[in-house]
C-alpha atoms as a PDB file:
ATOM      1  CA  UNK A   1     -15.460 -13.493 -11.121  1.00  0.00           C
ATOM      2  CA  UNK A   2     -13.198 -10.642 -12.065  1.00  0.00           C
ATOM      3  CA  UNK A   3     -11.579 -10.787 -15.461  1.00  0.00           C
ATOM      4  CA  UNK A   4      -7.971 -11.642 -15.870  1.00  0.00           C
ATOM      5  CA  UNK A   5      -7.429  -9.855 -19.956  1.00  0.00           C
ATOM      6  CA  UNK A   6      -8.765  -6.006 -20.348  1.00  0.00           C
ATOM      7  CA  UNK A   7      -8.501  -6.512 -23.740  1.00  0.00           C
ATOM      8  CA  UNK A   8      -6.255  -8.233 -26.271  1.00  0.00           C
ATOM      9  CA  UNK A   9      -4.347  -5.028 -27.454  1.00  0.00           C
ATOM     10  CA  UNK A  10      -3.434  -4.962 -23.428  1.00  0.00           C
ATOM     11  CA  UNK A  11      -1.985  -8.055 -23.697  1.00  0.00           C
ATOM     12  CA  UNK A  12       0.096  -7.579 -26.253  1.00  0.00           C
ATOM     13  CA  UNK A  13       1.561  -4.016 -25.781  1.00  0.00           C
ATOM     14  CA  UNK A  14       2.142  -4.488 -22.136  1.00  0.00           C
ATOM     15  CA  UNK A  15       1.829  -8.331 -21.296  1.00  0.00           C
ATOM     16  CA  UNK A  16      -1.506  -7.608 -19.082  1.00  0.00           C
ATOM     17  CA  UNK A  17      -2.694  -9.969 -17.710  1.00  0.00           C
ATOM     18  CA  UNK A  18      -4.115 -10.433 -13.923  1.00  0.00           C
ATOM     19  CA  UNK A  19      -3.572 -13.074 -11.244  1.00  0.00           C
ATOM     20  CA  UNK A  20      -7.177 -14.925 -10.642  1.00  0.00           C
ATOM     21  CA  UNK A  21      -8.616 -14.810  -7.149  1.00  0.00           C
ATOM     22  CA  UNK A  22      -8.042 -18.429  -6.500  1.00  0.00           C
ATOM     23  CA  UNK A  23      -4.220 -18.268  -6.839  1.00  0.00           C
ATOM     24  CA  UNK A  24      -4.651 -14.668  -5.389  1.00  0.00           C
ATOM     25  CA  UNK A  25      -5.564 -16.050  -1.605  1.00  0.00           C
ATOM     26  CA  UNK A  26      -3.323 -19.406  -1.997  1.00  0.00           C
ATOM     27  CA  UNK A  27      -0.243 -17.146  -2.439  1.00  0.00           C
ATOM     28  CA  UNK A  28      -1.312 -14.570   0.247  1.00  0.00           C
ATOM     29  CA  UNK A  29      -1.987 -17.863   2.777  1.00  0.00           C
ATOM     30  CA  UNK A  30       1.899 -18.338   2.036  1.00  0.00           C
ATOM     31  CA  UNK A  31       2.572 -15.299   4.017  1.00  0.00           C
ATOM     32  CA  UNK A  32      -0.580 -15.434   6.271  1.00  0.00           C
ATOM     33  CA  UNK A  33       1.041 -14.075   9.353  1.00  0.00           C
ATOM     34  CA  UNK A  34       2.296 -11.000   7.887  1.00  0.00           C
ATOM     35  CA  UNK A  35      -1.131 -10.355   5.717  1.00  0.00           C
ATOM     36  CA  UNK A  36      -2.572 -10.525   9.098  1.00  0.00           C
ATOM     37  CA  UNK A  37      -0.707  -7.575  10.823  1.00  0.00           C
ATOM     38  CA  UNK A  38      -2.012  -4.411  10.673  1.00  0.00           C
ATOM     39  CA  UNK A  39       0.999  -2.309  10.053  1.00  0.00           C
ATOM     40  CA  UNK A  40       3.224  -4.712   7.810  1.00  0.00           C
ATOM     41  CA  UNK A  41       3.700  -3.521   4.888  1.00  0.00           C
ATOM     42  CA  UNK A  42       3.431  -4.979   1.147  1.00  0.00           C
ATOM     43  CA  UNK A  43       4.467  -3.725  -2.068  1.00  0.00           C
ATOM     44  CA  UNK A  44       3.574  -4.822  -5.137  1.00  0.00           C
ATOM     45  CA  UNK A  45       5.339  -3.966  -8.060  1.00  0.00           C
ATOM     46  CA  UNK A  46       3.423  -4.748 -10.937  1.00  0.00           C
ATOM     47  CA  UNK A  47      -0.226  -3.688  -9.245  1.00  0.00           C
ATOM     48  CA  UNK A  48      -2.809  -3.931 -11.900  1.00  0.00           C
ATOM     49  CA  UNK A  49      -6.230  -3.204 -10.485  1.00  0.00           C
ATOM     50  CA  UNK A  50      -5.224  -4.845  -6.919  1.00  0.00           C
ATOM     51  CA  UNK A  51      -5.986  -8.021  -6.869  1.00  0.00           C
ATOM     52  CA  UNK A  52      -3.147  -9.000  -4.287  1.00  0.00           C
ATOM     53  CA  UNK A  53      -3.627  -5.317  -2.495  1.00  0.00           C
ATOM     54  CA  UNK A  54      -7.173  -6.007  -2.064  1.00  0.00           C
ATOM     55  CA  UNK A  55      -6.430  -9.573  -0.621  1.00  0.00           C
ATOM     56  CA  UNK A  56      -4.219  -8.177   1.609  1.00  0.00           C
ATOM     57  CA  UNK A  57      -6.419  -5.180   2.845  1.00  0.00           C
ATOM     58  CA  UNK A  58      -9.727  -7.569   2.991  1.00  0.00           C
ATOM     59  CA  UNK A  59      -7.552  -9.876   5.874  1.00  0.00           C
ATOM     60  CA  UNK A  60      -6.029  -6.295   7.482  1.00  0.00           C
ATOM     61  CA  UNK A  61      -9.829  -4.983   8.007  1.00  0.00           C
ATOM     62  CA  UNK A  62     -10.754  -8.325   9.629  1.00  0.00           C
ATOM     63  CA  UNK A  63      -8.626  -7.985  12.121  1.00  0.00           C
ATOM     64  CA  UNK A  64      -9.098  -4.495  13.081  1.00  0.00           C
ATOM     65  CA  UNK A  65     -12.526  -4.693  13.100  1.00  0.00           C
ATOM     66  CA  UNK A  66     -12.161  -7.503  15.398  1.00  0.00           C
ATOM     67  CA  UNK A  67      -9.791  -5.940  17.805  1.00  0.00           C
ATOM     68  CA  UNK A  68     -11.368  -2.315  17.611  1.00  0.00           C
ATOM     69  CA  UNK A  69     -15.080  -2.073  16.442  1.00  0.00           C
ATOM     70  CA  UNK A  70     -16.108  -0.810  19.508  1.00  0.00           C
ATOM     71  CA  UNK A  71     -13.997   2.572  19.285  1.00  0.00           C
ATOM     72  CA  UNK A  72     -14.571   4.295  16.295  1.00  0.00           C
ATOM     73  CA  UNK A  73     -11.634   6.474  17.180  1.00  0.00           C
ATOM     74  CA  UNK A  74      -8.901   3.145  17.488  1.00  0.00           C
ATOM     75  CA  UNK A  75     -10.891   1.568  14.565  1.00  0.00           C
ATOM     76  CA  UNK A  76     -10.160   5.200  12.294  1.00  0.00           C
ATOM     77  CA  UNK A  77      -6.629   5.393  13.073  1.00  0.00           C
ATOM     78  CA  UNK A  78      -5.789   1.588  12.866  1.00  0.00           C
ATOM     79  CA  UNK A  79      -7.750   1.632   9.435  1.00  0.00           C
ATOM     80  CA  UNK A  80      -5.702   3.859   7.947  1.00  0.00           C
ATOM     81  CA  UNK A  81      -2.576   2.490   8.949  1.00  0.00           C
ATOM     82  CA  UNK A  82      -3.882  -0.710   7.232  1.00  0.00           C
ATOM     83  CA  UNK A  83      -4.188   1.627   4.250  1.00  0.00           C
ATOM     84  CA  UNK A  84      -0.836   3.123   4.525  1.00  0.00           C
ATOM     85  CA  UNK A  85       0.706  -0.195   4.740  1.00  0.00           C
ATOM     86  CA  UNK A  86       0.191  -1.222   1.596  1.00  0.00           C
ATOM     87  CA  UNK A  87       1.503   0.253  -1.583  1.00  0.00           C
ATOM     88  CA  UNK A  88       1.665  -0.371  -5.506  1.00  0.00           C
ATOM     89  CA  UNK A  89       3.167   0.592  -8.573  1.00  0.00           C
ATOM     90  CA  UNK A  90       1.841  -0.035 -12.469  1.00  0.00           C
ATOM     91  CA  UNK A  91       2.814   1.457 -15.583  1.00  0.00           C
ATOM     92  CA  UNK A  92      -0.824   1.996 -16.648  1.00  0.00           C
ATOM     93  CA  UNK A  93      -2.628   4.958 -15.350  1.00  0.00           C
ATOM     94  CA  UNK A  94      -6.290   3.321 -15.302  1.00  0.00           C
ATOM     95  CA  UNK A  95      -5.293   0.283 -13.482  1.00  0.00           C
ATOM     96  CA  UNK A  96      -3.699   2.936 -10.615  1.00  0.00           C
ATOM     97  CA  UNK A  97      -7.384   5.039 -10.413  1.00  0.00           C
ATOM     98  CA  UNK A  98      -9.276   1.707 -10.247  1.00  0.00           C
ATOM     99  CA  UNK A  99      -6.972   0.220  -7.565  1.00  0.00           C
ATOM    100  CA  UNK A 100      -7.303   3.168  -5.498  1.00  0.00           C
ATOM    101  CA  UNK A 101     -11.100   3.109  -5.943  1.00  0.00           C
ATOM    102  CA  UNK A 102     -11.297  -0.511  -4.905  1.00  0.00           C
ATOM    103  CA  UNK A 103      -9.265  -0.119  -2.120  1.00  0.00           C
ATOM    104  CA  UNK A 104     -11.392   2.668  -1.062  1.00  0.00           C
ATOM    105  CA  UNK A 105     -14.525   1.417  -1.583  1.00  0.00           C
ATOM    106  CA  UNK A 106     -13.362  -1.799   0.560  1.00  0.00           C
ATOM    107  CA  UNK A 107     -12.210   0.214   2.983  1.00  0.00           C
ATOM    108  CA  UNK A 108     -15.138   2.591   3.066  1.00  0.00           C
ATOM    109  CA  UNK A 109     -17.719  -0.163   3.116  1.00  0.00           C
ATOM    110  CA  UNK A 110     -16.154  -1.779   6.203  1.00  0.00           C
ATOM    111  CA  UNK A 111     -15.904   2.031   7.586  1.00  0.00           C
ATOM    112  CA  UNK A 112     -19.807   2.737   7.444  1.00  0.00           C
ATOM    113  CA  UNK A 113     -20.403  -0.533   9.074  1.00  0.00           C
ATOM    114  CA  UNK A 114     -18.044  -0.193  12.148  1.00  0.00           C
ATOM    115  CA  UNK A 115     -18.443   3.326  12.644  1.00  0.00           C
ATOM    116  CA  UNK A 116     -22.092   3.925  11.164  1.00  0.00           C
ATOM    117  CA  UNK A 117     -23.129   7.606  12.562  1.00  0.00           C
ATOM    118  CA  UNK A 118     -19.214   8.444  13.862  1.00  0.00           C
ATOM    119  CA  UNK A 119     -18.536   8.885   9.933  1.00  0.00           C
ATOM    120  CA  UNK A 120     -17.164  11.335   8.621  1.00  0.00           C
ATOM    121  CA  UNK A 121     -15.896  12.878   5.686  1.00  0.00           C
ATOM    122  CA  UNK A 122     -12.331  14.327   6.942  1.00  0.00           C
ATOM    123  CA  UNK A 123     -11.134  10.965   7.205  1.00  0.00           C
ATOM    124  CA  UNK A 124     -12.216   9.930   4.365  1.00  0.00           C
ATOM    125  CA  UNK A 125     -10.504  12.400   2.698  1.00  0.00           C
ATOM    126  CA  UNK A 126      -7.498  11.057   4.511  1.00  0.00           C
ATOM    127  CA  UNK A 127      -7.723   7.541   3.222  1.00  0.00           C
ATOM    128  CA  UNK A 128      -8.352   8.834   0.058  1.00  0.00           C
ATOM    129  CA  UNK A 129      -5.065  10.838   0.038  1.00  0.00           C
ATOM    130  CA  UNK A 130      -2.915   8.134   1.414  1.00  0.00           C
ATOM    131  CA  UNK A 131      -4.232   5.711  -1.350  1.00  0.00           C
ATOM    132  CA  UNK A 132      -3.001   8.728  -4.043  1.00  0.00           C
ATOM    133  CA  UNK A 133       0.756   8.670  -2.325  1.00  0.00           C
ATOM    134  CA  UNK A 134       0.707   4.760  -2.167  1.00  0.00           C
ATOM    135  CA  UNK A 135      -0.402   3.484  -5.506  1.00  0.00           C
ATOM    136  CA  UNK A 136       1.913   4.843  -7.863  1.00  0.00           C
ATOM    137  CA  UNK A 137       1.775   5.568 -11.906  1.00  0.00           C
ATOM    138  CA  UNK A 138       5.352   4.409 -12.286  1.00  0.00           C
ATOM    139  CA  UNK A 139       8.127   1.556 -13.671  1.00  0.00           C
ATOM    140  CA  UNK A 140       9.226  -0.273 -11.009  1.00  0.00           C
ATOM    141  CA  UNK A 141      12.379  -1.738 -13.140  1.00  0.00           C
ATOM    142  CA  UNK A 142      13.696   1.806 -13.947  1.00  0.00           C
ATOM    143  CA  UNK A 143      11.819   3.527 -10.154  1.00  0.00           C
ATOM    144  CA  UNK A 144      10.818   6.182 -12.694  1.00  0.00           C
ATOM    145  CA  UNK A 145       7.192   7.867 -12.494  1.00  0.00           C
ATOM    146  CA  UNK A 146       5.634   7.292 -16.226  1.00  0.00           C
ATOM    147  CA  UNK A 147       3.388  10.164 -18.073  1.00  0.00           C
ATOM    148  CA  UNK A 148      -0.044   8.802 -19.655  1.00  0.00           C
ATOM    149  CA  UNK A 149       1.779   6.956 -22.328  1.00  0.00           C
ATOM    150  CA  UNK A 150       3.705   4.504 -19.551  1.00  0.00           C
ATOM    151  CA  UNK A 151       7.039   6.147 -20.798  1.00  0.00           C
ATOM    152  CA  UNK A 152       9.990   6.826 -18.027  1.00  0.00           C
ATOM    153  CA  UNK A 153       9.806  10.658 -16.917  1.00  0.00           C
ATOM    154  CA  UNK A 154      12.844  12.297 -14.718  1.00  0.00           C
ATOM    155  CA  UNK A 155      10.476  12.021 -11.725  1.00  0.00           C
ATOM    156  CA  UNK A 156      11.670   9.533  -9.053  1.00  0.00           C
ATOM    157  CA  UNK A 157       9.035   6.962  -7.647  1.00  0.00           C
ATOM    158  CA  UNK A 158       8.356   8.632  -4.073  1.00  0.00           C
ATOM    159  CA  UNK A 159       6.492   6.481  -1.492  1.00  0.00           C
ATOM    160  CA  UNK A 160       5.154   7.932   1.884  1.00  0.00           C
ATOM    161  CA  UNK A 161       5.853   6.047   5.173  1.00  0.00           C
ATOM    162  CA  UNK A 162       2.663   6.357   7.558  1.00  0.00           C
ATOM    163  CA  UNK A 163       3.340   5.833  11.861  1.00  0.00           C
ATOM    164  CA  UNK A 164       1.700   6.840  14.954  1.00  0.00           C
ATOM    165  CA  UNK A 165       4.942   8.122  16.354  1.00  0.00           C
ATOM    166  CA  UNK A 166       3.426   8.633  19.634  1.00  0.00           C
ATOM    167  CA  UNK A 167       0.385   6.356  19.597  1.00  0.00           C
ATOM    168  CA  UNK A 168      -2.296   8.970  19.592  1.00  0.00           C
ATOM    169  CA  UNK A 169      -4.271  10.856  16.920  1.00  0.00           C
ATOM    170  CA  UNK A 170      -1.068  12.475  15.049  1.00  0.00           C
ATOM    171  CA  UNK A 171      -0.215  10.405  12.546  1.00  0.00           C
ATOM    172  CA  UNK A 172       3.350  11.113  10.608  1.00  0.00           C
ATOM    173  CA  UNK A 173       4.367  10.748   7.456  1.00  0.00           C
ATOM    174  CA  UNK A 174       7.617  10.752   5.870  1.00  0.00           C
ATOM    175  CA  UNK A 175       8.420  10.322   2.288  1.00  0.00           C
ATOM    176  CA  UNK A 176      11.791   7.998   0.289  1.00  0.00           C
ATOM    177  CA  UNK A 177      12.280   7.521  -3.124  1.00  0.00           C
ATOM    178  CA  UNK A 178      11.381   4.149  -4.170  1.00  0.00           C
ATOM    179  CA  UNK A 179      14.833   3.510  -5.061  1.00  0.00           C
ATOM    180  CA  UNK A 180      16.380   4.594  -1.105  1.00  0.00           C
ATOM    181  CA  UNK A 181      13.822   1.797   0.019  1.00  0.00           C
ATOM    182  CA  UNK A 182      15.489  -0.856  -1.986  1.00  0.00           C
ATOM    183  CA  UNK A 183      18.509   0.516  -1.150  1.00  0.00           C
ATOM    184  CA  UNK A 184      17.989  -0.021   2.549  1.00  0.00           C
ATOM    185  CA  UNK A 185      16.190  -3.404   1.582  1.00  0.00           C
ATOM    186  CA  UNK A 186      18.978  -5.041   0.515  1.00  0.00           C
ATOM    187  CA  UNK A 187      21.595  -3.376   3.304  1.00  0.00           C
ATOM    188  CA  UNK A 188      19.474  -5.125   5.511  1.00  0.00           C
ATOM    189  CA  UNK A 189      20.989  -8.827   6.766  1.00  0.00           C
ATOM    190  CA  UNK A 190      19.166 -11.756   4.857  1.00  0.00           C
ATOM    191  CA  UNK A 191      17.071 -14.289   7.290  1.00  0.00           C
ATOM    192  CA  UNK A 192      17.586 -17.724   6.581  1.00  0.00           C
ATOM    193  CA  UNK A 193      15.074 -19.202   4.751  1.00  0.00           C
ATOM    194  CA  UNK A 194      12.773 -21.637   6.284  1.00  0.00           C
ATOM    195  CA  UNK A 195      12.013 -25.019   4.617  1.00  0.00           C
ATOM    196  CA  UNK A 196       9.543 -24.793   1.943  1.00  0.00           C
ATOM    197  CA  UNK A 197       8.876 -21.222   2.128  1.00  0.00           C
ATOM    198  CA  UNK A 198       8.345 -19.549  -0.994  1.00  0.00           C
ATOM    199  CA  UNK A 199       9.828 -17.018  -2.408  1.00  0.00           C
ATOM    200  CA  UNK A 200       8.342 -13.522  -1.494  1.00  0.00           C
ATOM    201  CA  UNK A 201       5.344 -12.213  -3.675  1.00  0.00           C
ATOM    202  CA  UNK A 202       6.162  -9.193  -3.321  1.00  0.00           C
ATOM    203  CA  UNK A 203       8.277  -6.752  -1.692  1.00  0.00           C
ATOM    204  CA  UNK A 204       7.748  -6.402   2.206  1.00  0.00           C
ATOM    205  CA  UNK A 205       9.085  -3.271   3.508  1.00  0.00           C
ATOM    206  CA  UNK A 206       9.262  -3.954   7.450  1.00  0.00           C
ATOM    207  CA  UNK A 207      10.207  -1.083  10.370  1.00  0.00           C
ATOM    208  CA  UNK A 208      14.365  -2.029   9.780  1.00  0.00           C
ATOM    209  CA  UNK A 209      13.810   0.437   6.531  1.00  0.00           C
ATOM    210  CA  UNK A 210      13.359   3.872   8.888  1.00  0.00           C
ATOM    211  CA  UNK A 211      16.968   2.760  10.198  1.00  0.00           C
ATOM    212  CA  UNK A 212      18.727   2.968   6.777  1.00  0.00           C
ATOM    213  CA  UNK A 213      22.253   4.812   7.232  1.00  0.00           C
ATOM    214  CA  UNK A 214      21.820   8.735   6.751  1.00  0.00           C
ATOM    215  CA  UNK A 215      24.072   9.178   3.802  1.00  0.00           C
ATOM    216  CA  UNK A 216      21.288   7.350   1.608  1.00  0.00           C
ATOM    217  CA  UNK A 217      19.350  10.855   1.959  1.00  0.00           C
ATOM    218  CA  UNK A 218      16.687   8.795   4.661  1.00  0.00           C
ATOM    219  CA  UNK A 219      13.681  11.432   4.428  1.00  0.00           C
ATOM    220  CA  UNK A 220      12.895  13.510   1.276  1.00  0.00           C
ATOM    221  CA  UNK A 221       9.888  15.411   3.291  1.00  0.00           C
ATOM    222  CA  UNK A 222       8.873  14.596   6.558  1.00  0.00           C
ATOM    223  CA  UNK A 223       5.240  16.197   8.103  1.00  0.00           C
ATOM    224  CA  UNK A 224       3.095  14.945  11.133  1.00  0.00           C
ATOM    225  CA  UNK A 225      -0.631  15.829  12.225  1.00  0.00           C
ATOM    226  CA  UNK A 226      -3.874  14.697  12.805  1.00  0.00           C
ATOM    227  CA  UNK A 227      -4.849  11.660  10.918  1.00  0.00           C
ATOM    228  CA  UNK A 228      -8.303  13.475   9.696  1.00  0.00           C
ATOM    229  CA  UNK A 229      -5.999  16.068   8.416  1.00  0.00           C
ATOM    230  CA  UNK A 230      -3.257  14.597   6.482  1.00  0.00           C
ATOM    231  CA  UNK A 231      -4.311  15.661   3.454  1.00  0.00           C
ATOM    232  CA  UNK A 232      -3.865  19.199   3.977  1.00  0.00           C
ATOM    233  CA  UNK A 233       0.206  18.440   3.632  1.00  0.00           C
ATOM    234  CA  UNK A 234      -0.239  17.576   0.373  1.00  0.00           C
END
């Protein structure tokens, strides 16, 4: 069972301390639906190592392999727009290089197993890139990138939006600062609540976000191509 405390020290500089598996899938189940969609997106603020993220992408993969593990081509592309939905931010620069591992390695496990001999290493390269725009070394209070001490720098947090524009092997992406997304968050009209529904467990950034009015500066870079080549826009 993973642990919850890194060390003490963690704990006490930085108030570390990780959400255990069991409470992990109970609050995902809350929002079941949505974890179960390949292209809705989740953001989680305070990411650690990716406990929720992994969650998230474990029930993501389930259902693509299910709907397309007998394309390796549809399973690719659908994979990594499971990848691309999900996103994180933590002030610690370890816990950002393990989360992306574990999301790869999840990811990549589930990859050789589908796709056995279709493999290949230009999209993994891919995933691997999109995991290094999503999961962020930042401070999600201030939307600040951090340098290897966790302090503030002048860099904005910038997250990359990933589509299939034109549902076929170019995949776009288009990148906001963190802060234009929240902007557009709360522009956006509030649903009404349903009965017993909890309060969200993290941030979920839906389509409505590529509609945000123009004069919040929309796209800071915008860039489209093959999905086994994304990386080369770096």
């Amino acid at each position: 069972m993973p642990k919850q405390v890194k060390s003490k020290k963690r704990v006490a500089e930085h108030g570390e301390v990780f959400t255990a598996e069991r409470e992990v899938k109970a609050m995902c189940d809350l929002v079941k639906q949505e974890t179960e969609r390949i292209d809705s997106r989740f953001l989680e603020p305070a990411c650690g190592n990716g406990n929720f993220l992994a969650e998230i992408l474990s029930r993501k993969l389930a259902v693509v392999r299910k709907k397309y593990k007998k394309s390796p081509y549809d399973w690719e592309r659908n994979s990594l727009l499971a990848l691309g939905s999900l996103y994180g931010v933590d002030l610690l620069i370890d816990n950002c290089i393990e989360c992306r591992q574990r999301l790869f390695e999840m990811w990549d496990k589930e990859y050789k197993a589908i796709c056995k001999k279709e493999c290949n290493d230009d999209t993994r390269e891919a995933a691997k890139f999109i995991l290094s725009r999503n999961i962020v070394c930042g401070n999600a209070l201030t939307l600040k990138c951090v340098d290897e001490n966790g302090k503030d720098t002048n860099e904005p947090i910038v997250f990359s939006e990933w589509t299939f524009p034109f549902n076929d092997a170019l995949m776009q992406r288009s990148d906001y600062t963190f802060a234009e997304l929240l902007a557009a968050e709360e522009e956006r009209p509030k649903r009404k609540k349903k009965k017993d529904e909890p309060e969200q467990i993290s941030l979920m950034l839906d389509e409505d976000i590529r509609e945000a009015p123009s004069d919040e500066g929309v796209f800071l870079k915008k860039c489209i191509s093959h999905y086994r080549r994304i990386q080369e826009n770096g």
